[in-house]
Protein backbone atom coordinates (compact mmCIF):
# COMPACT_ATOMS: atom_id res chain seq x y z
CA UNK A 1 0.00 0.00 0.00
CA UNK A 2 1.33 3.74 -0.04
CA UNK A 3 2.44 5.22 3.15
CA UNK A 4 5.58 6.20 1.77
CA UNK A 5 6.12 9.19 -0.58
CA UNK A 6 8.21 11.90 -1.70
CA UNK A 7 6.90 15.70 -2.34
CA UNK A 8 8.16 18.53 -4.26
CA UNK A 9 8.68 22.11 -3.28
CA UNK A 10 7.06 25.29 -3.85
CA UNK A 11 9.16 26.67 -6.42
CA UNK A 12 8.91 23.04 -8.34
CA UNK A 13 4.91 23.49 -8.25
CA UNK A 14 5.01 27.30 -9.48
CA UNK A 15 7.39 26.27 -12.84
CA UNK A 16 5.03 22.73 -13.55
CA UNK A 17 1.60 24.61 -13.21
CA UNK A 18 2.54 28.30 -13.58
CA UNK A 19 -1.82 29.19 -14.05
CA UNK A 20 -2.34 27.49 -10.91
CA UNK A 21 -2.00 29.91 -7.41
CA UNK A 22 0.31 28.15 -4.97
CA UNK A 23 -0.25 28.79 -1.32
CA UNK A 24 1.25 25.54 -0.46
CA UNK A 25 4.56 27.05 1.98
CA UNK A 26 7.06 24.55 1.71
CA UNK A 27 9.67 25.89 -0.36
CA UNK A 28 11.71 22.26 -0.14
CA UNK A 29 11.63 19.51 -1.70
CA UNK A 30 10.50 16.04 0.80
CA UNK A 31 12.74 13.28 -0.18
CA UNK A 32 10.53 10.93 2.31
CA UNK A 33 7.82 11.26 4.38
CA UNK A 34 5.48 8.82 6.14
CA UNK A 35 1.72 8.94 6.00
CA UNK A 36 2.05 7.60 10.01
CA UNK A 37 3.07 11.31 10.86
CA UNK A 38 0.29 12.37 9.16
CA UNK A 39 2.09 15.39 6.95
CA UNK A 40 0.66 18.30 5.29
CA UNK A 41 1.44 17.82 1.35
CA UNK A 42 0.35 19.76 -1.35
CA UNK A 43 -2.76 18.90 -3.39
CA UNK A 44 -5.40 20.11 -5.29
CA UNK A 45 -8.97 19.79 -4.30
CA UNK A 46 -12.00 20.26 -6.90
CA UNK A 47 -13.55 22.92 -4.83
CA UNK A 48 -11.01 24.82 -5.45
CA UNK A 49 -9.51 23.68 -8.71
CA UNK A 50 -6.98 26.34 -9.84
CA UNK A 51 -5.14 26.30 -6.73
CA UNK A 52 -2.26 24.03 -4.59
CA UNK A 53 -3.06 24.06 -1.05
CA UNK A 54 -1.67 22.04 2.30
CA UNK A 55 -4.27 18.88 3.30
CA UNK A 56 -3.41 16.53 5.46
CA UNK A 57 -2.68 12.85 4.66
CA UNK A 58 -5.40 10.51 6.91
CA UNK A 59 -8.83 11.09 5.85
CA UNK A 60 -10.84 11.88 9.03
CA UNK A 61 -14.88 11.49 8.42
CA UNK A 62 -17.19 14.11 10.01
CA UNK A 63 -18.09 11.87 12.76
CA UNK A 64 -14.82 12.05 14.53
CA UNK A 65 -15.19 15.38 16.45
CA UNK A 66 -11.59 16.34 18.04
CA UNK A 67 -7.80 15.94 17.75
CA UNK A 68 -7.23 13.82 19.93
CA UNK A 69 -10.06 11.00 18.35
CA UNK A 70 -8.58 12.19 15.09
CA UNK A 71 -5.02 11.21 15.91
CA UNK A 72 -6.44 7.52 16.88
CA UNK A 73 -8.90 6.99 14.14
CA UNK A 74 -8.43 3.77 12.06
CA UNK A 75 -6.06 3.80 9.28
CA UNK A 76 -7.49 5.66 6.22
CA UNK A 77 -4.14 6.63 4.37
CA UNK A 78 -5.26 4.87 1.33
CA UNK A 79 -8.86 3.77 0.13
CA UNK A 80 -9.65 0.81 -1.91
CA UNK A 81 -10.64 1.74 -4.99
CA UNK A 82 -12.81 -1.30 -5.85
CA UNK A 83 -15.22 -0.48 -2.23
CA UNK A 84 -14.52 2.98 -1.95
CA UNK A 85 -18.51 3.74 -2.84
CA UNK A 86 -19.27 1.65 -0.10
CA UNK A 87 -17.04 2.08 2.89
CA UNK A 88 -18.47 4.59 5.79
CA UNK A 89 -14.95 6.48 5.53
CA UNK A 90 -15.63 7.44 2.17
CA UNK A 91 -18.74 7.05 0.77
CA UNK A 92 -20.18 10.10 1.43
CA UNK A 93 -17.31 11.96 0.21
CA UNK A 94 -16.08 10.38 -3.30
CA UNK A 95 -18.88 11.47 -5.12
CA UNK A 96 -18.26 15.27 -5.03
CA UNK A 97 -14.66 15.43 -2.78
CA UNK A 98 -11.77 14.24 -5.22
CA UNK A 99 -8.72 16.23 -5.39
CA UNK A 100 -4.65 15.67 -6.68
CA UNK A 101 -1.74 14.82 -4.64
CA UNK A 102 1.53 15.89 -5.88
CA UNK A 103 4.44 13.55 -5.45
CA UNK A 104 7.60 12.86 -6.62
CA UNK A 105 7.61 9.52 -6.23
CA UNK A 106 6.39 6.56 -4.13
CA UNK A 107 7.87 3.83 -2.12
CA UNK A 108 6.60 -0.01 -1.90
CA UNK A 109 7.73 -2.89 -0.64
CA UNK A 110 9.01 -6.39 -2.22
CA UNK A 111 8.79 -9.44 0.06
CA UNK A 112 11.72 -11.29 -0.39
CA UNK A 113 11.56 -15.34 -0.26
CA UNK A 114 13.12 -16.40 3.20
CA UNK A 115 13.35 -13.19 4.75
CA UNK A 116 10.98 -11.19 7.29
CA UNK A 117 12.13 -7.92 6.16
CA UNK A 118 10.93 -6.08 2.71
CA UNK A 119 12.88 -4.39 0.53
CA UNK A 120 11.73 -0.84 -0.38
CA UNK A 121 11.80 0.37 -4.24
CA UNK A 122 11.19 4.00 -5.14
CA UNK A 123 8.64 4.17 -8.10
CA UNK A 124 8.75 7.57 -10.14
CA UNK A 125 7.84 9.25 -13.36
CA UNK A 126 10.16 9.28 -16.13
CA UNK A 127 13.06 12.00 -16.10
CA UNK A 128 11.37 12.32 -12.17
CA UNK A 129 8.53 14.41 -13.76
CA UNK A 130 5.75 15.03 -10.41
CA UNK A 131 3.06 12.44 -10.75
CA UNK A 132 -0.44 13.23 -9.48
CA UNK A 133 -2.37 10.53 -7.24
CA UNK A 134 -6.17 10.44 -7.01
CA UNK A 135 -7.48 11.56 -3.59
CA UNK A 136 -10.79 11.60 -1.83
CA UNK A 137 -10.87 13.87 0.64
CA UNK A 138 -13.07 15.65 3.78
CA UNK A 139 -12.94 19.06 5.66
CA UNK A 140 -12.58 17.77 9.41
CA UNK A 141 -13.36 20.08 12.03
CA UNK A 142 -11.54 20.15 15.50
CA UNK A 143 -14.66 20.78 17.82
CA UNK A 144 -12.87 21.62 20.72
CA UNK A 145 -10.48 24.50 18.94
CA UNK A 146 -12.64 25.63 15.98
CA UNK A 147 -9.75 24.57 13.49
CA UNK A 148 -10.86 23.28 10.22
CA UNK A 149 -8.17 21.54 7.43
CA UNK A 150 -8.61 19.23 4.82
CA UNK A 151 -7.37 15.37 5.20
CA UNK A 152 -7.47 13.29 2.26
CA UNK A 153 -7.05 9.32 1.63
CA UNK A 154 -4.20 8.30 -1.00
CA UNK A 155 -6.85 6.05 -3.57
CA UNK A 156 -5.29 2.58 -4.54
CA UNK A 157 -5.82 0.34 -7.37
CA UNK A 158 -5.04 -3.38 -8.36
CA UNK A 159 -1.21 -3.40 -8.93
CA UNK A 160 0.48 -2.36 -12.98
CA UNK A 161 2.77 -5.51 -14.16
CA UNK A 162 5.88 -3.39 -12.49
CA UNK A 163 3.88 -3.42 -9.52
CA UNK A 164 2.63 -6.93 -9.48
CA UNK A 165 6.58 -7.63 -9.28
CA UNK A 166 7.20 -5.17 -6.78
CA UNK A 167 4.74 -4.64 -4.51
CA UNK A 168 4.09 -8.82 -4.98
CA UNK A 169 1.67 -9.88 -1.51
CA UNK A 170 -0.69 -7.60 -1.80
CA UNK A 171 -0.09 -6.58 -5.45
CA UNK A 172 -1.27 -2.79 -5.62
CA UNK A 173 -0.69 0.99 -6.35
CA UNK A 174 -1.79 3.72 -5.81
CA UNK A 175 -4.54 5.34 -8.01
CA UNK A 176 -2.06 7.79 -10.75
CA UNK A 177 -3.98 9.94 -12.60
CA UNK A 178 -2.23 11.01 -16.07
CA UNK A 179 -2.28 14.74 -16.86
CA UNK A 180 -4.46 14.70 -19.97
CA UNK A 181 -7.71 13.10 -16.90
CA UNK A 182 -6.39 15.44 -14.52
CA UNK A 183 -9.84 17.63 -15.03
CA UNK A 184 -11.73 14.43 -15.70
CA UNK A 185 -10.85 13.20 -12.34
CA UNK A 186 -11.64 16.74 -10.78
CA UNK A 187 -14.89 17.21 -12.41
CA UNK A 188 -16.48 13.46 -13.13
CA UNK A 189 -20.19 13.93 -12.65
CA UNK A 190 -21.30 10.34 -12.08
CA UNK A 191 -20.71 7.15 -10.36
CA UNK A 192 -19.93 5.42 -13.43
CA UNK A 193 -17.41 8.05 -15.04
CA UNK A 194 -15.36 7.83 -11.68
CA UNK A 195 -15.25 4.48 -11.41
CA UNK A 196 -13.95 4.38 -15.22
CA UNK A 197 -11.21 6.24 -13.73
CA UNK A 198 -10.06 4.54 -10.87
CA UNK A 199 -7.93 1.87 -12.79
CA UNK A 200 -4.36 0.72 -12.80
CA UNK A 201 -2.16 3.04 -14.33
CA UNK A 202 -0.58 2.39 -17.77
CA UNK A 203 1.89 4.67 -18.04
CA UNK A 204 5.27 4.33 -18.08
CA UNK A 205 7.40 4.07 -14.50
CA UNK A 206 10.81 3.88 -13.17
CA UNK A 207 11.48 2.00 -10.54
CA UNK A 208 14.73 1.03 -7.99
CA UNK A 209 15.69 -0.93 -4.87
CA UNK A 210 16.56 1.59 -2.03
CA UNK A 211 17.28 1.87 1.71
CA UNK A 212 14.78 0.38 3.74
CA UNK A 213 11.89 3.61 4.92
CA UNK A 214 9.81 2.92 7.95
CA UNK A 215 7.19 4.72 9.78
CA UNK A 216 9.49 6.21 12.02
CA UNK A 217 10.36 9.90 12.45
CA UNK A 218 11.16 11.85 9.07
CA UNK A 219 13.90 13.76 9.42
CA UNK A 220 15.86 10.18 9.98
CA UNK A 221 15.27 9.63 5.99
CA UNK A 222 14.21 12.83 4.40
CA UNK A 223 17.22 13.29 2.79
CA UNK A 224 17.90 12.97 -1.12
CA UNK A 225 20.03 9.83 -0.48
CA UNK A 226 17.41 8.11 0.77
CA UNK A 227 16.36 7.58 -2.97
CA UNK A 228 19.31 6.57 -4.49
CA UNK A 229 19.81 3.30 -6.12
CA UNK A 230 21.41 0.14 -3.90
């Protein structure tokens, strides 16, 4: 599954989409970062189309009213594509609140024959162009502080061929929308038209073995090494 990606800055997002405002702050690129910590990345959400914003990664559903529930909430970093109209988490939300995640990259893991451990490959665009993962998202509101942000759930498909070798247990990917259905995705009107969407991607990918990433604290990896070949 993806818990594991890699952002770009700022400055990256104002020369790829130059008519798009960016009031995303992070003017640095993240080599890695773990969904666990639940970052702030930059998307864009179809209510607000022609704009890069912050939302945070774990989707949190209107029902869960503070923080502190928020922080404990069961694990929504990605959402099924195949039951996502039928899941509480996110049924009431992928009709109308899709959005774009901007990455520069992804990490899954490979189970090795013999061994408990994984190895991790880093899966990217060609030339490291920024890919753009389908999101659902929802507005959740801290009750006890007033503070309102969106969250968002990376979607997931069934696995590519590359990833059928990679990520090879549970055999998926996440949900990469191409940049010629970037406003399809955005602006489907129907059930149907979404779901036409939500496929594996055929594009083509890079891919390479690298140091082992974990859910532990990010500024032990986030550093450009961390993607380099082994």
């Amino acid at each position: 599954m993806c818990y594991h990606t890699g952002s770009p800055s700022k400055s990256d997002l104002k020369n790829k989409y130059p008519k798009k405002k960016v009031v995303y702050e992070l003017d640095k690129e993240i080599f890695h970062v773990s969904g666990f910590t639940r970052p702030f990345l930059p998307v864009t959400l179809n209510k607000n189309a022609d704009t890069i914003e912050s939302a945070r990664w774990k989707l949190i559903p209107f029902w869960v009213k503070s923080e502190e529930d928020a922080a404990k909430y069961a694990n929504t970093l990605n959402a099924e594509g195949e039951s996502i109209f039928e899941k509480a988490s996110y049924k009431n939300y992928i009709n109308s609140n899709r959005g774009l995640l901007y990455v520069t990259g992804f990490y899954e893991p490979h189970q090795v024959k013999g061994s408990k451990q994984t190895d991790n490959y880093f899966i990217y665009a060609p030339e490291k162009k920024i890919l753009t993962l389908g999101i659902v998202y929802a507005d959740f509101l801290d009750q006890q502080t007033g503070e309102t942000y969106p969250t968002f759930s990376i979607i997931t498909t069934p696995a590519n061929p590359l990833l059928e070798e990679i990520h090879n247990v549970k055999k998926r990917m996440p949900l990469i929308i191409p940049e010629e259905k970037q406003d399809e995705w955005l602006f489907a009107d129907s059930k149907e038209r979404i779901q036409n969407l939500i496929k594996p991607y055929e594009g083509e990918l890079g891919s390479h073995q690298v140091y082992r990433v974990t859910a532990a604290r990010n500024e032990d990896t986030n550093i450009p090494e961390i993607q380099n070949p082994i």
